[in-house]
N, C-alpha and C. Protein backbone atom coordinates (compact mmCIF):
# COMPACT_ATOMS: atom_id res chain seq x y z
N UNK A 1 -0.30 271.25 25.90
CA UNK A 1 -0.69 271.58 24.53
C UNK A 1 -1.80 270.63 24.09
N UNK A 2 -2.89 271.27 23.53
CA UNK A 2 -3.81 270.35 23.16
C UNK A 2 -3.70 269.97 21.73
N UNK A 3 -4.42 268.21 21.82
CA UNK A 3 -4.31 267.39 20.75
C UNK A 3 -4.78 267.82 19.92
N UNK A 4 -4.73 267.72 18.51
CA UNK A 4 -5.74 268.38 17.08
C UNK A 4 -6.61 266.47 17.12
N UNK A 5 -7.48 266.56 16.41
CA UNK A 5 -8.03 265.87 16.16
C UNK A 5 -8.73 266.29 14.52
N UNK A 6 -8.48 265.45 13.70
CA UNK A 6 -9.42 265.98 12.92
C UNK A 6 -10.80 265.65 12.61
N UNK A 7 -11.15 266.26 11.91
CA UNK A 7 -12.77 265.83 11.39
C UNK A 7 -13.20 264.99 10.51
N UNK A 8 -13.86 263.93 11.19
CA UNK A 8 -13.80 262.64 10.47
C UNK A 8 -15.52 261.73 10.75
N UNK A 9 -15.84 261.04 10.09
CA UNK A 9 -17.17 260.30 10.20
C UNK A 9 -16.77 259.02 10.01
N UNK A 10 -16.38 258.37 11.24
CA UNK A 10 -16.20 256.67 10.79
C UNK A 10 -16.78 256.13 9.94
N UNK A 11 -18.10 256.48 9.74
CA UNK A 11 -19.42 255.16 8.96
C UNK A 11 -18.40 255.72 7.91
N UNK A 12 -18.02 256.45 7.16
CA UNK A 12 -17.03 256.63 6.06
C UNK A 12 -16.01 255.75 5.56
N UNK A 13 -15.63 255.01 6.64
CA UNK A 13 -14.59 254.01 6.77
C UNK A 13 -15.15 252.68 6.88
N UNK A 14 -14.64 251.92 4.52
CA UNK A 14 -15.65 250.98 4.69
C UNK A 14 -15.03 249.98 4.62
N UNK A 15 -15.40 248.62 4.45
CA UNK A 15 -14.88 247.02 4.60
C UNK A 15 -15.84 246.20 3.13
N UNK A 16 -15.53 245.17 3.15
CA UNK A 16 -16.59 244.42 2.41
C UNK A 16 -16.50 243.90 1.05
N UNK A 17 -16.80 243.44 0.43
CA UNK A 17 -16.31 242.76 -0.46
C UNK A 17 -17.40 243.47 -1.54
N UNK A 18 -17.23 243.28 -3.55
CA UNK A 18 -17.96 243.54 -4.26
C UNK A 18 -17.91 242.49 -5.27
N UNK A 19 -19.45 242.55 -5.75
CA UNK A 19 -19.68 241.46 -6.79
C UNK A 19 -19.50 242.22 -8.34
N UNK A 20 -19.07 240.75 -9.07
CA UNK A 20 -18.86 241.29 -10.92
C UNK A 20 -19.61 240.81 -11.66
N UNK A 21 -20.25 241.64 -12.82
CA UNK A 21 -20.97 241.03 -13.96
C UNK A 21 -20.09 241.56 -14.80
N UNK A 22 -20.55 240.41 -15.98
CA UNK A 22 -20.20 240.90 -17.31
C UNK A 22 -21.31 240.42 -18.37
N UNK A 23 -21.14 241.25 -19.69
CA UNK A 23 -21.98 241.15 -20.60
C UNK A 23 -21.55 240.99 -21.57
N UNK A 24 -22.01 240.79 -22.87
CA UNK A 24 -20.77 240.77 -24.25
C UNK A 24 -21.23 242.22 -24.54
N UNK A 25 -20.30 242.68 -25.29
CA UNK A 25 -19.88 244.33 -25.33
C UNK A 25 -20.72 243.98 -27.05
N UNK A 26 -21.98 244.83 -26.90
CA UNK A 26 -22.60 245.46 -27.90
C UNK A 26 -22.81 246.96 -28.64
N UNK A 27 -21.59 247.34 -29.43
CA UNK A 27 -21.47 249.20 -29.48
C UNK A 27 -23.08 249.74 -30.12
N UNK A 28 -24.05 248.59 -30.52
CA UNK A 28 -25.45 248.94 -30.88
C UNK A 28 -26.24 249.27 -29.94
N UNK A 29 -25.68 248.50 -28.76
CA UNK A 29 -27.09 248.40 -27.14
C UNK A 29 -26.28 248.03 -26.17
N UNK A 30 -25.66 249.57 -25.98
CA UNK A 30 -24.71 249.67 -24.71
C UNK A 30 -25.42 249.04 -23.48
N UNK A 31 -24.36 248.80 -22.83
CA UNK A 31 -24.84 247.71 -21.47
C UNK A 31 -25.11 249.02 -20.29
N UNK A 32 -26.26 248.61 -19.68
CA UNK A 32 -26.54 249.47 -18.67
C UNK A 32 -26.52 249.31 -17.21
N UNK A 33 -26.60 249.73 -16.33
CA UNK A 33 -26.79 249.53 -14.95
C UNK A 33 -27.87 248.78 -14.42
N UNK A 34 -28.72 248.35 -13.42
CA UNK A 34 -29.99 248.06 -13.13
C UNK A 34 -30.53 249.49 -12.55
N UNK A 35 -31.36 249.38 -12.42
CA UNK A 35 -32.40 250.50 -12.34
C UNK A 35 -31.99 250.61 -10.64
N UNK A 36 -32.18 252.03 -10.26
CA UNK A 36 -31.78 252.86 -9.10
C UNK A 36 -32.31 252.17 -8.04
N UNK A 37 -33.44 251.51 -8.39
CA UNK A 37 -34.41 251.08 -7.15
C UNK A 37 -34.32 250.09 -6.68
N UNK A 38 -33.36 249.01 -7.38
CA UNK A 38 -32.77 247.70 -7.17
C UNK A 38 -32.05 247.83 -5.97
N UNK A 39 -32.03 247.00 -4.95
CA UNK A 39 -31.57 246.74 -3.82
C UNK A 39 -30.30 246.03 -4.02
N UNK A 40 -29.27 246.80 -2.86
CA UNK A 40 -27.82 246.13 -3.20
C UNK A 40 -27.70 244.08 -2.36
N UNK A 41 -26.99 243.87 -3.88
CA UNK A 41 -27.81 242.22 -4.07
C UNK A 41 -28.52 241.77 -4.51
N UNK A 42 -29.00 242.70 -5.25
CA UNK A 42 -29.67 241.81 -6.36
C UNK A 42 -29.71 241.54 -7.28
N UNK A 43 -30.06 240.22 -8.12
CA UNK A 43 -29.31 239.78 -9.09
C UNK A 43 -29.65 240.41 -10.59
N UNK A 44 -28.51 240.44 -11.05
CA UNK A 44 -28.59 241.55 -12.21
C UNK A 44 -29.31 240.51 -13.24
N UNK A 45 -30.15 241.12 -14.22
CA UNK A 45 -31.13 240.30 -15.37
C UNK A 45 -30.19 240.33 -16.26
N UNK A 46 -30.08 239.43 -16.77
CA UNK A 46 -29.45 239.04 -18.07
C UNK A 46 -29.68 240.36 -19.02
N UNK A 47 -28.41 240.29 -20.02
CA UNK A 47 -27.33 239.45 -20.37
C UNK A 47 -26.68 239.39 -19.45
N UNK A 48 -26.51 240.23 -17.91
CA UNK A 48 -25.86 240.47 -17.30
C UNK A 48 -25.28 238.92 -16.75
N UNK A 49 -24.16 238.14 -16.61
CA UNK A 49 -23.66 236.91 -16.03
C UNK A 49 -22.70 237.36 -14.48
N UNK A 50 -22.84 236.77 -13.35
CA UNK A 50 -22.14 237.13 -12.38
C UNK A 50 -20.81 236.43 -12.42
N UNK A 51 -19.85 236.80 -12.19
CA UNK A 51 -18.09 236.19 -12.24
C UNK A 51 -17.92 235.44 -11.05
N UNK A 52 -18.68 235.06 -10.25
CA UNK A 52 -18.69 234.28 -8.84
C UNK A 52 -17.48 234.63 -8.10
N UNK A 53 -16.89 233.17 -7.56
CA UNK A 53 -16.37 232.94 -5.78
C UNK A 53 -14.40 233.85 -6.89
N UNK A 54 -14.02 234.70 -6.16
CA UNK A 54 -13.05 234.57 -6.06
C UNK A 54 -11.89 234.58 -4.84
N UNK A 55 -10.88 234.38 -5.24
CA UNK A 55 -9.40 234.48 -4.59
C UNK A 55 -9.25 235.44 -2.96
N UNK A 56 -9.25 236.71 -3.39
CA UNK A 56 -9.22 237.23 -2.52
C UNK A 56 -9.86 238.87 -3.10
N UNK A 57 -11.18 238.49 -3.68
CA UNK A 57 -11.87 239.38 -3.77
C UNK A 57 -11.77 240.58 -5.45
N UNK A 58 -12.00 241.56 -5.31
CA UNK A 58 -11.85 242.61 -6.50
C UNK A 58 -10.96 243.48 -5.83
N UNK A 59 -10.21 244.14 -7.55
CA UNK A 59 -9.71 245.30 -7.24
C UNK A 59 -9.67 246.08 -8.15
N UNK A 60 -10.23 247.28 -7.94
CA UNK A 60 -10.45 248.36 -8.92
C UNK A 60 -9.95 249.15 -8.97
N UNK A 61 -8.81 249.65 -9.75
CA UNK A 61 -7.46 250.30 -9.93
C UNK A 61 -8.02 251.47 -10.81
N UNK A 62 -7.26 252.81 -10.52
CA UNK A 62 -7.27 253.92 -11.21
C UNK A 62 -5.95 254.21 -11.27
N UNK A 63 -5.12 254.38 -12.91
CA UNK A 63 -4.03 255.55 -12.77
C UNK A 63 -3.72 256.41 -13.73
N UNK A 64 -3.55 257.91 -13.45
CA UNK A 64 -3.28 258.88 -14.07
C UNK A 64 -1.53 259.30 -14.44
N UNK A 65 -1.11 259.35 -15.25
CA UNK A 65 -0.02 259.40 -15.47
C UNK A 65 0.21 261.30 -16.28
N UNK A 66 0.87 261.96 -15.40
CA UNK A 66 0.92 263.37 -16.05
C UNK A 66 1.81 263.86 -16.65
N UNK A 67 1.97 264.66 -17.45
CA UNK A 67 3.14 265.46 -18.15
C UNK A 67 3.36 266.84 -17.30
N UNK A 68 4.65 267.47 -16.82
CA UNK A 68 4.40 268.66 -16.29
C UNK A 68 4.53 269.70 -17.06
N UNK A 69 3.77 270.82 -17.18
CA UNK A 69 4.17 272.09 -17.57
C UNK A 69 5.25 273.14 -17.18
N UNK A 70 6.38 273.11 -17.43
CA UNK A 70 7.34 273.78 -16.90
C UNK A 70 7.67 275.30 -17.78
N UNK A 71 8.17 276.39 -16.83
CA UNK A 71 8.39 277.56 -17.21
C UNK A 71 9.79 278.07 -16.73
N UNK A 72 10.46 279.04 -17.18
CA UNK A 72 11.82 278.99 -16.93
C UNK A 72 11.64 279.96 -15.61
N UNK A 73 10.88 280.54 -15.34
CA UNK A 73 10.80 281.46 -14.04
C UNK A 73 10.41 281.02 -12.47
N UNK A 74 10.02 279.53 -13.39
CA UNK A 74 9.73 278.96 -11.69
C UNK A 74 10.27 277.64 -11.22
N UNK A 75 10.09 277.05 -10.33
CA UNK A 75 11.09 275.82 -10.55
C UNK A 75 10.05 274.22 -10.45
N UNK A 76 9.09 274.44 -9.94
CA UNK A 76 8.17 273.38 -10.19
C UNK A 76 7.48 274.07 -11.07
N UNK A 77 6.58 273.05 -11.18
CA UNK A 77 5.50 273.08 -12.93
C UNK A 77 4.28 273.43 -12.31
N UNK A 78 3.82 275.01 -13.21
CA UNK A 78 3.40 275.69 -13.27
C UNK A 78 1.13 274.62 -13.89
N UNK A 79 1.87 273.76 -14.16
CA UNK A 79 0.27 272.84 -14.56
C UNK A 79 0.80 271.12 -14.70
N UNK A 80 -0.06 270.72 -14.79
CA UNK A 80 0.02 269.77 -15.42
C UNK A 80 -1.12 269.28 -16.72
N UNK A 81 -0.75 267.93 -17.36
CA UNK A 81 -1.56 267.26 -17.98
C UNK A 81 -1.35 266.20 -18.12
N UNK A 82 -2.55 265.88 -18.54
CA UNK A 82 -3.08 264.21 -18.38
C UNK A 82 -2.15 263.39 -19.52
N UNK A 83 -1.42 262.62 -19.64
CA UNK A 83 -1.02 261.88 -20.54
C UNK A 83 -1.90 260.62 -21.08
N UNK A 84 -1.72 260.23 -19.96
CA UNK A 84 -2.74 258.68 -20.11
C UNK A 84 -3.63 258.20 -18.52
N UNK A 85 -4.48 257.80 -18.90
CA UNK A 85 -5.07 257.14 -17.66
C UNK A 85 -5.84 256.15 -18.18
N UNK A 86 -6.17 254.96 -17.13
CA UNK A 86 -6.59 253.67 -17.19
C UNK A 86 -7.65 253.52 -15.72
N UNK A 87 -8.36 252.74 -16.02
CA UNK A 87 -9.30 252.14 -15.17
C UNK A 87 -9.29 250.90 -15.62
N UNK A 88 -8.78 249.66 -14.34
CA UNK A 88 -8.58 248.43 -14.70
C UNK A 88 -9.35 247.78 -13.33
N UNK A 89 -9.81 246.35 -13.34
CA UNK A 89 -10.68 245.42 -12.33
C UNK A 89 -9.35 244.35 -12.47
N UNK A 90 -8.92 243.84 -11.57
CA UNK A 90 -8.64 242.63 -11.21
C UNK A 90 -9.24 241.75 -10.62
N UNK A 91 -9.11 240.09 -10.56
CA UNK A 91 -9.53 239.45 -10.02
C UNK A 91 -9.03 238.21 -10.28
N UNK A 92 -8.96 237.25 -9.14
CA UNK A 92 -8.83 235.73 -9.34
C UNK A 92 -9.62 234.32 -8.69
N UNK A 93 -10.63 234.68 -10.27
CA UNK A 93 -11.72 233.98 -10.21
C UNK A 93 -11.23 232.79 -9.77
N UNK A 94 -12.30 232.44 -8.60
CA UNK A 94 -12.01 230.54 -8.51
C UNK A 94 -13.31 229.66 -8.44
N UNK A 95 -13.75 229.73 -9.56
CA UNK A 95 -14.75 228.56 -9.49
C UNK A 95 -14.22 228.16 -11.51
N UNK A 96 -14.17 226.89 -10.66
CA UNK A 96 -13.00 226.05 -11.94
C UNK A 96 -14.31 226.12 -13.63
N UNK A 97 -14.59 226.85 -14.01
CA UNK A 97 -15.68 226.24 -14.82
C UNK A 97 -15.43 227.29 -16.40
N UNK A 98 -15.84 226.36 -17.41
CA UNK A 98 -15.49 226.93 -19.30
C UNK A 98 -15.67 228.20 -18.95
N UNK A 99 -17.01 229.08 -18.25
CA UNK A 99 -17.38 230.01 -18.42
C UNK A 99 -15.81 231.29 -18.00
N UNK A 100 -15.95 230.54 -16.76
CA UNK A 100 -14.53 231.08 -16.10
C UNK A 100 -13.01 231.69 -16.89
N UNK A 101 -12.65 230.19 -17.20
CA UNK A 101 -11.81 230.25 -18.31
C UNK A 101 -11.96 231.38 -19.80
N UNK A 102 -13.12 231.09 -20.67
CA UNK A 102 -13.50 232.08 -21.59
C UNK A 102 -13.49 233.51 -21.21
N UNK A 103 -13.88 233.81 -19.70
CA UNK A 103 -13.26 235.18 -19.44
C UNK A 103 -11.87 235.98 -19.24
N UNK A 104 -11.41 234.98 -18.77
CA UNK A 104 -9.50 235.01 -18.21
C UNK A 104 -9.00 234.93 -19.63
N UNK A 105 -9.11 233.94 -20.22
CA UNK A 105 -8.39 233.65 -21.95
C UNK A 105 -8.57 234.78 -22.37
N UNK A 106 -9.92 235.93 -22.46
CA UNK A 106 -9.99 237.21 -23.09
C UNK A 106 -10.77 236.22 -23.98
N UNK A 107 -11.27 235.61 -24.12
CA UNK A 107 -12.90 235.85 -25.27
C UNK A 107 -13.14 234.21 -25.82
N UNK A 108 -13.79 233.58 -26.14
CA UNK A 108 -14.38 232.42 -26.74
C UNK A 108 -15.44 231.52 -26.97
N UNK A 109 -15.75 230.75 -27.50
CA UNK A 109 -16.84 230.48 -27.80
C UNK A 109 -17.45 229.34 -26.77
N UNK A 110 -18.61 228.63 -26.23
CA UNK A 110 -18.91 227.69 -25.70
C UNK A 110 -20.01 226.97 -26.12
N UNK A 111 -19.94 225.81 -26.73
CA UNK A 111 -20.26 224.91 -27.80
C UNK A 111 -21.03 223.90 -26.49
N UNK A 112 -22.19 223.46 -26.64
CA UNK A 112 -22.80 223.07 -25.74
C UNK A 112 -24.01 221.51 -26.96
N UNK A 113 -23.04 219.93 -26.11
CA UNK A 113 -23.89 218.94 -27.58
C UNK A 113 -24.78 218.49 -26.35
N UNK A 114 -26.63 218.34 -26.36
CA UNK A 114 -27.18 218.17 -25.26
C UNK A 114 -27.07 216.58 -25.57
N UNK A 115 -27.93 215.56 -24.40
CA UNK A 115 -27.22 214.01 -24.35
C UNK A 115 -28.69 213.53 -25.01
N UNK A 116 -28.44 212.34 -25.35
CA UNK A 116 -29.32 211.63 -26.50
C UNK A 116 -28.83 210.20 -26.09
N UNK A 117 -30.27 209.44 -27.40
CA UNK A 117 -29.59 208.10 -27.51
C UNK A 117 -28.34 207.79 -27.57
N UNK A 118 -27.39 207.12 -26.69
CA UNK A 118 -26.11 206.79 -26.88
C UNK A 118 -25.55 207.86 -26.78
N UNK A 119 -25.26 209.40 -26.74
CA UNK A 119 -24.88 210.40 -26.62
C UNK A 119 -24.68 210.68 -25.42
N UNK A 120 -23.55 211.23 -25.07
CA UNK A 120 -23.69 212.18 -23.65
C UNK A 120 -23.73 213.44 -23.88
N UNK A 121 -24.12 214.28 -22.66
CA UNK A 121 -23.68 215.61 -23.19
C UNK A 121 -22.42 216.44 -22.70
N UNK A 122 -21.89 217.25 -23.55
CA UNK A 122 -20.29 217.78 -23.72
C UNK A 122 -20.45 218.98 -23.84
N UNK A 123 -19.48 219.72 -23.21
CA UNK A 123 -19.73 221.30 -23.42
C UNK A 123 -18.14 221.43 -23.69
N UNK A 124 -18.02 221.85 -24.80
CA UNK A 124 -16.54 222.75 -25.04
C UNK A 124 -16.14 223.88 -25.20
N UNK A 125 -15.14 224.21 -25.14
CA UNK A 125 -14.46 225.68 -25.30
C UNK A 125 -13.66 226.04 -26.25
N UNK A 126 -14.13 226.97 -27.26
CA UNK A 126 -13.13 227.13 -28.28
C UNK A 126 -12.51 228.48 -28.08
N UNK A 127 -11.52 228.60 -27.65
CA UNK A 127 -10.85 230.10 -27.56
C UNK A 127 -10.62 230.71 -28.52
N UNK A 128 -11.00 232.32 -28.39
CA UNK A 128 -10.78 233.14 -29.39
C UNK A 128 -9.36 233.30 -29.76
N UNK A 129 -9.34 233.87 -30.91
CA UNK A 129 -7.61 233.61 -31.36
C UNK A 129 -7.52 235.34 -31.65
N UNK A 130 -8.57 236.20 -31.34
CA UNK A 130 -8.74 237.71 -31.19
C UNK A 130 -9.37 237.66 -29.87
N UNK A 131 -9.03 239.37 -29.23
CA UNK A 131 -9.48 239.65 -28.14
C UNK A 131 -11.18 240.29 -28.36
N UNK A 132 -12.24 239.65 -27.58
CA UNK A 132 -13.36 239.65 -27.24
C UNK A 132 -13.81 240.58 -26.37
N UNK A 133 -14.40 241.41 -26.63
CA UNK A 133 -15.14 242.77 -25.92
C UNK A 133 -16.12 242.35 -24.99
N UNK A 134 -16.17 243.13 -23.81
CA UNK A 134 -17.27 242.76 -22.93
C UNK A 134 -17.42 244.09 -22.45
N UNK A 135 -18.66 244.25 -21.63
CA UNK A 135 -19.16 245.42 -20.48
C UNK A 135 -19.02 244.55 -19.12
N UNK A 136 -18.74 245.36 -18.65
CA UNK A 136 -17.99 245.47 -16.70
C UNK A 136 -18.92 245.89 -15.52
N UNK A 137 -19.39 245.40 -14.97
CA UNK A 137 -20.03 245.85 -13.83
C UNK A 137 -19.74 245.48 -12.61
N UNK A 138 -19.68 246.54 -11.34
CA UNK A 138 -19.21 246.28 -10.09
C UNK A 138 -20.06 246.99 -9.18
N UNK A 139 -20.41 245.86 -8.23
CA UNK A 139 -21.45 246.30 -7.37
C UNK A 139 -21.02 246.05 -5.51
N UNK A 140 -20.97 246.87 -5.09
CA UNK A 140 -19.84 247.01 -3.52
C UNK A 140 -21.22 247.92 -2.54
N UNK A 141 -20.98 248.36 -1.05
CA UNK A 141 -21.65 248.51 -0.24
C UNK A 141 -21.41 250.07 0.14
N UNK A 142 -22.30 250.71 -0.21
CA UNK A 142 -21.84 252.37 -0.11
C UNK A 142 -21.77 253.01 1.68
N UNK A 143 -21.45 254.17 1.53
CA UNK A 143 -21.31 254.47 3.36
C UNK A 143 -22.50 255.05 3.40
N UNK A 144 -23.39 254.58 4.96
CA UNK A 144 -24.49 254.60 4.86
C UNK A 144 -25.62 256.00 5.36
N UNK A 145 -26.41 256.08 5.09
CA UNK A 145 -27.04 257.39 4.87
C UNK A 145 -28.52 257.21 5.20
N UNK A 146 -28.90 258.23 5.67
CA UNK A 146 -29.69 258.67 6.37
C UNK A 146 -31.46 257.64 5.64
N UNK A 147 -31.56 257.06 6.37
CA UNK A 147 -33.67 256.33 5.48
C UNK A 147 -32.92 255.07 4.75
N UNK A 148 -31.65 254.95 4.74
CA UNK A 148 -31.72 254.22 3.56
C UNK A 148 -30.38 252.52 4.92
N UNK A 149 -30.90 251.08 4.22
CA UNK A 149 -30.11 250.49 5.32
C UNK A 149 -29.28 249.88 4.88
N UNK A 150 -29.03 249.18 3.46
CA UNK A 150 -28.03 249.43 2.76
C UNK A 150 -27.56 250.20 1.18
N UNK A 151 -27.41 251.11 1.38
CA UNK A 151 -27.09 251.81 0.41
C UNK A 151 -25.52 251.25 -1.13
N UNK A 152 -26.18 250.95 -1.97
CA UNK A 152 -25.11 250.31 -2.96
C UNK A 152 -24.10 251.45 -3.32
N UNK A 153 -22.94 251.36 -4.34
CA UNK A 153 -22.32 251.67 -5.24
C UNK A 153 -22.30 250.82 -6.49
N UNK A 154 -22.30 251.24 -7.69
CA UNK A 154 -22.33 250.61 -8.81
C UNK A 154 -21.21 251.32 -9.87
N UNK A 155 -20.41 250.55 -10.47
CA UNK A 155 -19.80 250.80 -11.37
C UNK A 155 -19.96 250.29 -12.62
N UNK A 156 -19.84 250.56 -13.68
CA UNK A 156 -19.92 249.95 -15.34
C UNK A 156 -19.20 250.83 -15.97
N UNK A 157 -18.43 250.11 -16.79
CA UNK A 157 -17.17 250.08 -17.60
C UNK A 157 -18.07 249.11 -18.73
N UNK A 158 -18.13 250.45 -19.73
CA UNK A 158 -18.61 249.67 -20.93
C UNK A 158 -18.26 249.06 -22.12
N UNK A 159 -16.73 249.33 -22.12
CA UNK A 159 -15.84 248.13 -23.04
C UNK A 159 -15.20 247.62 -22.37
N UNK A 160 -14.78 246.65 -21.95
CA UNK A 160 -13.39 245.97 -21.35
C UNK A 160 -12.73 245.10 -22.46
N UNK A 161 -11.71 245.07 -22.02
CA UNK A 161 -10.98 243.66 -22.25
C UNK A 161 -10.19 242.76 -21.39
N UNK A 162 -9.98 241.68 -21.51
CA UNK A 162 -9.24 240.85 -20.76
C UNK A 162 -7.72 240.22 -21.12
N UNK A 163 -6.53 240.85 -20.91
CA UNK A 163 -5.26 240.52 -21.77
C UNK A 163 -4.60 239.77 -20.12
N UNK A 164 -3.89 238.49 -20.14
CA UNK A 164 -3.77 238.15 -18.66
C UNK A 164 -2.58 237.06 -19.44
N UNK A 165 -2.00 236.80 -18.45
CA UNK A 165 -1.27 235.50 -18.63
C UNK A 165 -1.58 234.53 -17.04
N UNK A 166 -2.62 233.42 -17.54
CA UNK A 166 -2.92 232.80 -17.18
C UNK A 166 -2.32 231.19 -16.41
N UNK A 167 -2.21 231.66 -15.15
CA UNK A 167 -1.44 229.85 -14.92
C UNK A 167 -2.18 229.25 -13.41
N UNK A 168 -3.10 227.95 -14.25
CA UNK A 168 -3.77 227.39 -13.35
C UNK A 168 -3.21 226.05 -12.78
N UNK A 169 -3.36 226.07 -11.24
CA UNK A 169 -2.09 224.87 -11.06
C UNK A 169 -3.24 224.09 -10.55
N UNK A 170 -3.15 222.57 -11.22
CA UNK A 170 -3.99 221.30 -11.37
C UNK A 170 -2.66 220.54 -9.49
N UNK A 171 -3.01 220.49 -8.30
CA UNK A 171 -2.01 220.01 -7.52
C UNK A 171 -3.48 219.05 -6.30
N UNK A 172 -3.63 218.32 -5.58
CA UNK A 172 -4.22 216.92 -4.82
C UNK A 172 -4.87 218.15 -4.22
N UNK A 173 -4.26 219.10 -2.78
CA UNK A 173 -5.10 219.35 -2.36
C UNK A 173 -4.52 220.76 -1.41
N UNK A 174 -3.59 221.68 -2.25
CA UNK A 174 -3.06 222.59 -1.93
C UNK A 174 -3.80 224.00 -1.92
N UNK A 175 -4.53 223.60 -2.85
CA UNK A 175 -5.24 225.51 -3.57
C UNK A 175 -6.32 224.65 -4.67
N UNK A 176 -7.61 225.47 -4.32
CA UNK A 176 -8.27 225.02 -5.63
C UNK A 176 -7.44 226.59 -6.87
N UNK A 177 -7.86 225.26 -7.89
CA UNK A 177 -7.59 225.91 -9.08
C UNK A 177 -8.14 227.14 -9.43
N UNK A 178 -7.30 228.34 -9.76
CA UNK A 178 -7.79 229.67 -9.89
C UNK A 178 -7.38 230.26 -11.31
N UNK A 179 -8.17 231.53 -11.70
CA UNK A 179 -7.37 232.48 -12.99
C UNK A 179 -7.53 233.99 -12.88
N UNK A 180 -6.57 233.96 -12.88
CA UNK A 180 -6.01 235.41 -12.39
C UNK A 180 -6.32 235.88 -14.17
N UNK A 181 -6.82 236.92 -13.49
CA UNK A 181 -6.94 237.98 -14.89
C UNK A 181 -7.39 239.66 -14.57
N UNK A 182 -7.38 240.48 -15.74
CA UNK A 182 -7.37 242.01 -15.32
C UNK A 182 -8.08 242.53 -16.42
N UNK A 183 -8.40 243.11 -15.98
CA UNK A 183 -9.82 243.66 -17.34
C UNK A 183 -9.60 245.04 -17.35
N UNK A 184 -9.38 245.44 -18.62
CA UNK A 184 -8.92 247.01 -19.12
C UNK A 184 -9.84 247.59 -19.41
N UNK A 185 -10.27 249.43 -19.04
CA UNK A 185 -11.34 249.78 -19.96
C UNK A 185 -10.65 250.43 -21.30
N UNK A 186 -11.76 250.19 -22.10
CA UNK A 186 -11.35 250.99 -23.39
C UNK A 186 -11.82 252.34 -23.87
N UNK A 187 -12.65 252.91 -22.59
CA UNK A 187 -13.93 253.41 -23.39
C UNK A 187 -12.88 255.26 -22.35
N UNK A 188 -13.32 256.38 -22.69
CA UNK A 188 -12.79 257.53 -22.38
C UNK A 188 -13.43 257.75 -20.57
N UNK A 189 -12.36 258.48 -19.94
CA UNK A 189 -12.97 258.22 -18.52
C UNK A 189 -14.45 258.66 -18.12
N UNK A 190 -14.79 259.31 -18.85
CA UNK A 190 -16.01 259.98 -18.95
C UNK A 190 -17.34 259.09 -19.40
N UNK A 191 -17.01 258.09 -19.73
CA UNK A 191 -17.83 257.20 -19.97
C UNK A 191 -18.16 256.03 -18.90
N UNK A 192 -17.30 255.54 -18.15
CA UNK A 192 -17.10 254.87 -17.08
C UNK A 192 -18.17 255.70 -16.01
N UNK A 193 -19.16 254.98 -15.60
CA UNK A 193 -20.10 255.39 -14.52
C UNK A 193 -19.72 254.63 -13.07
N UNK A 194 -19.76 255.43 -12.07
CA UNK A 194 -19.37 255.27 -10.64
C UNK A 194 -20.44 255.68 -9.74
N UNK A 195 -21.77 255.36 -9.57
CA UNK A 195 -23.05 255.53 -9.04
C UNK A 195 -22.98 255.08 -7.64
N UNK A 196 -23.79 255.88 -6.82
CA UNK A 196 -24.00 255.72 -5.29
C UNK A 196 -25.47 255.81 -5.49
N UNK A 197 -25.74 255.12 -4.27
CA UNK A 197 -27.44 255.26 -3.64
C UNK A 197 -27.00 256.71 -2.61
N UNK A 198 -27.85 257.37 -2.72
CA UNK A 198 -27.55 258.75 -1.65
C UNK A 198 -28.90 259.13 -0.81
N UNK A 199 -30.06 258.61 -1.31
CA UNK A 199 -31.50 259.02 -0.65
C UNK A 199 -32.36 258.53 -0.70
N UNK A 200 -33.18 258.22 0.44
CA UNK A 200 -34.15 257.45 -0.44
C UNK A 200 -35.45 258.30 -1.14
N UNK A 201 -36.46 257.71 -1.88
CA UNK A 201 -37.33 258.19 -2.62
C UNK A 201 -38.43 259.45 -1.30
N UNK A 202 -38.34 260.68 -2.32
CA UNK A 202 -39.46 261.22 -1.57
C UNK A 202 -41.17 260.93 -1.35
């Protein structure tokens, strides 16, 4: 009896890690992507800020939660619908620094005194005591295609938030210090952009 095999394109089957920006969430001058022609890796222009070295990378979670439609004539459900769905980023940032922190805490300020006569200079952190809006961006390595040698994916999530319970362990020389946190979107799924490079220019 012969084997089935199915139909499949390895280069489909991908590996690799993706980088994060964030921006402060402006509902006047929504945060945008970089332009199509930008090469994957390169560094996004401000406001855009990169979230650096983490833990063991990103994770970009989707879940749909449904209601079924049931009818008395049949015995499974005849439809469904959408109840709720979420698009969430995890991550556990590890580069020990205010900026870091102000993202994981979910929002705050960074107060920066430069050094002078007799002065040093001090940078502090005042945490928000409300949750702080940001825009989301995720940039990963698409499956690759024909003219083109690395082809990106880009994601942006244009409200987030950051709600986490945070525990950073200060220990000699076990683990550098990390913060785990998860960033929610707020915005309708339809708003959330999920972009591929697919061709190159004619």
């Amino acid at each position: 009896m012969a084997g089935l095999t199915p139909t499949y394109n390895r280069l489909n089957v991908m590996t690799g890690m993706a980088a994060l920006w964030m921006q402060p969430y402006d509902p006047n001058t929504p945060a945008v992507l970089p332009d199509d022609d930008e090469v994957l890796g390169f560094t996004w222009t401000t406001p855009w800020e990169a979230l650096g070295a983490t833990l063991e990378g990103v994770t970009f979670g989707f879940a749909r939660k449904a209601n079924d439609i049931m009818i008395e004539e049949q015995p499974g459900p005849v439809d469904q619908r959408t109840e709720s769905l979420s698009f969430t980023v995890a991550v556990e940032l590890s580069e020990d620094t205010l900026e870091t922190m102000r993202r994981a805490y979910g929002g705050g300020e960074i107060n920066t005194t430069a050094p002078g006569a007799g002065q040093v200079g001090t940078k502090e952190l005042v945490i928000s005591s409300e949750i702080q809006h940001f825009a989301l961006g995720l940039e990963g390595q698409a499956p690759p295609r024909t003219g083109l040698a690395t082809p990106w994916r880009r994601v942006l999530i244009p409200d987030v938030t950051s709600v986490a319970e945070v525990e950073t362990t200060y220990r000699r020389s076990d683990q550098q210090r990390t913060y785990k946190c998860t960033f929610t979107s707020l915005v309708p799924p339809e708003q959330v952009v999920i972009r591929e490079l697919n061709a190159p220019a004619s």
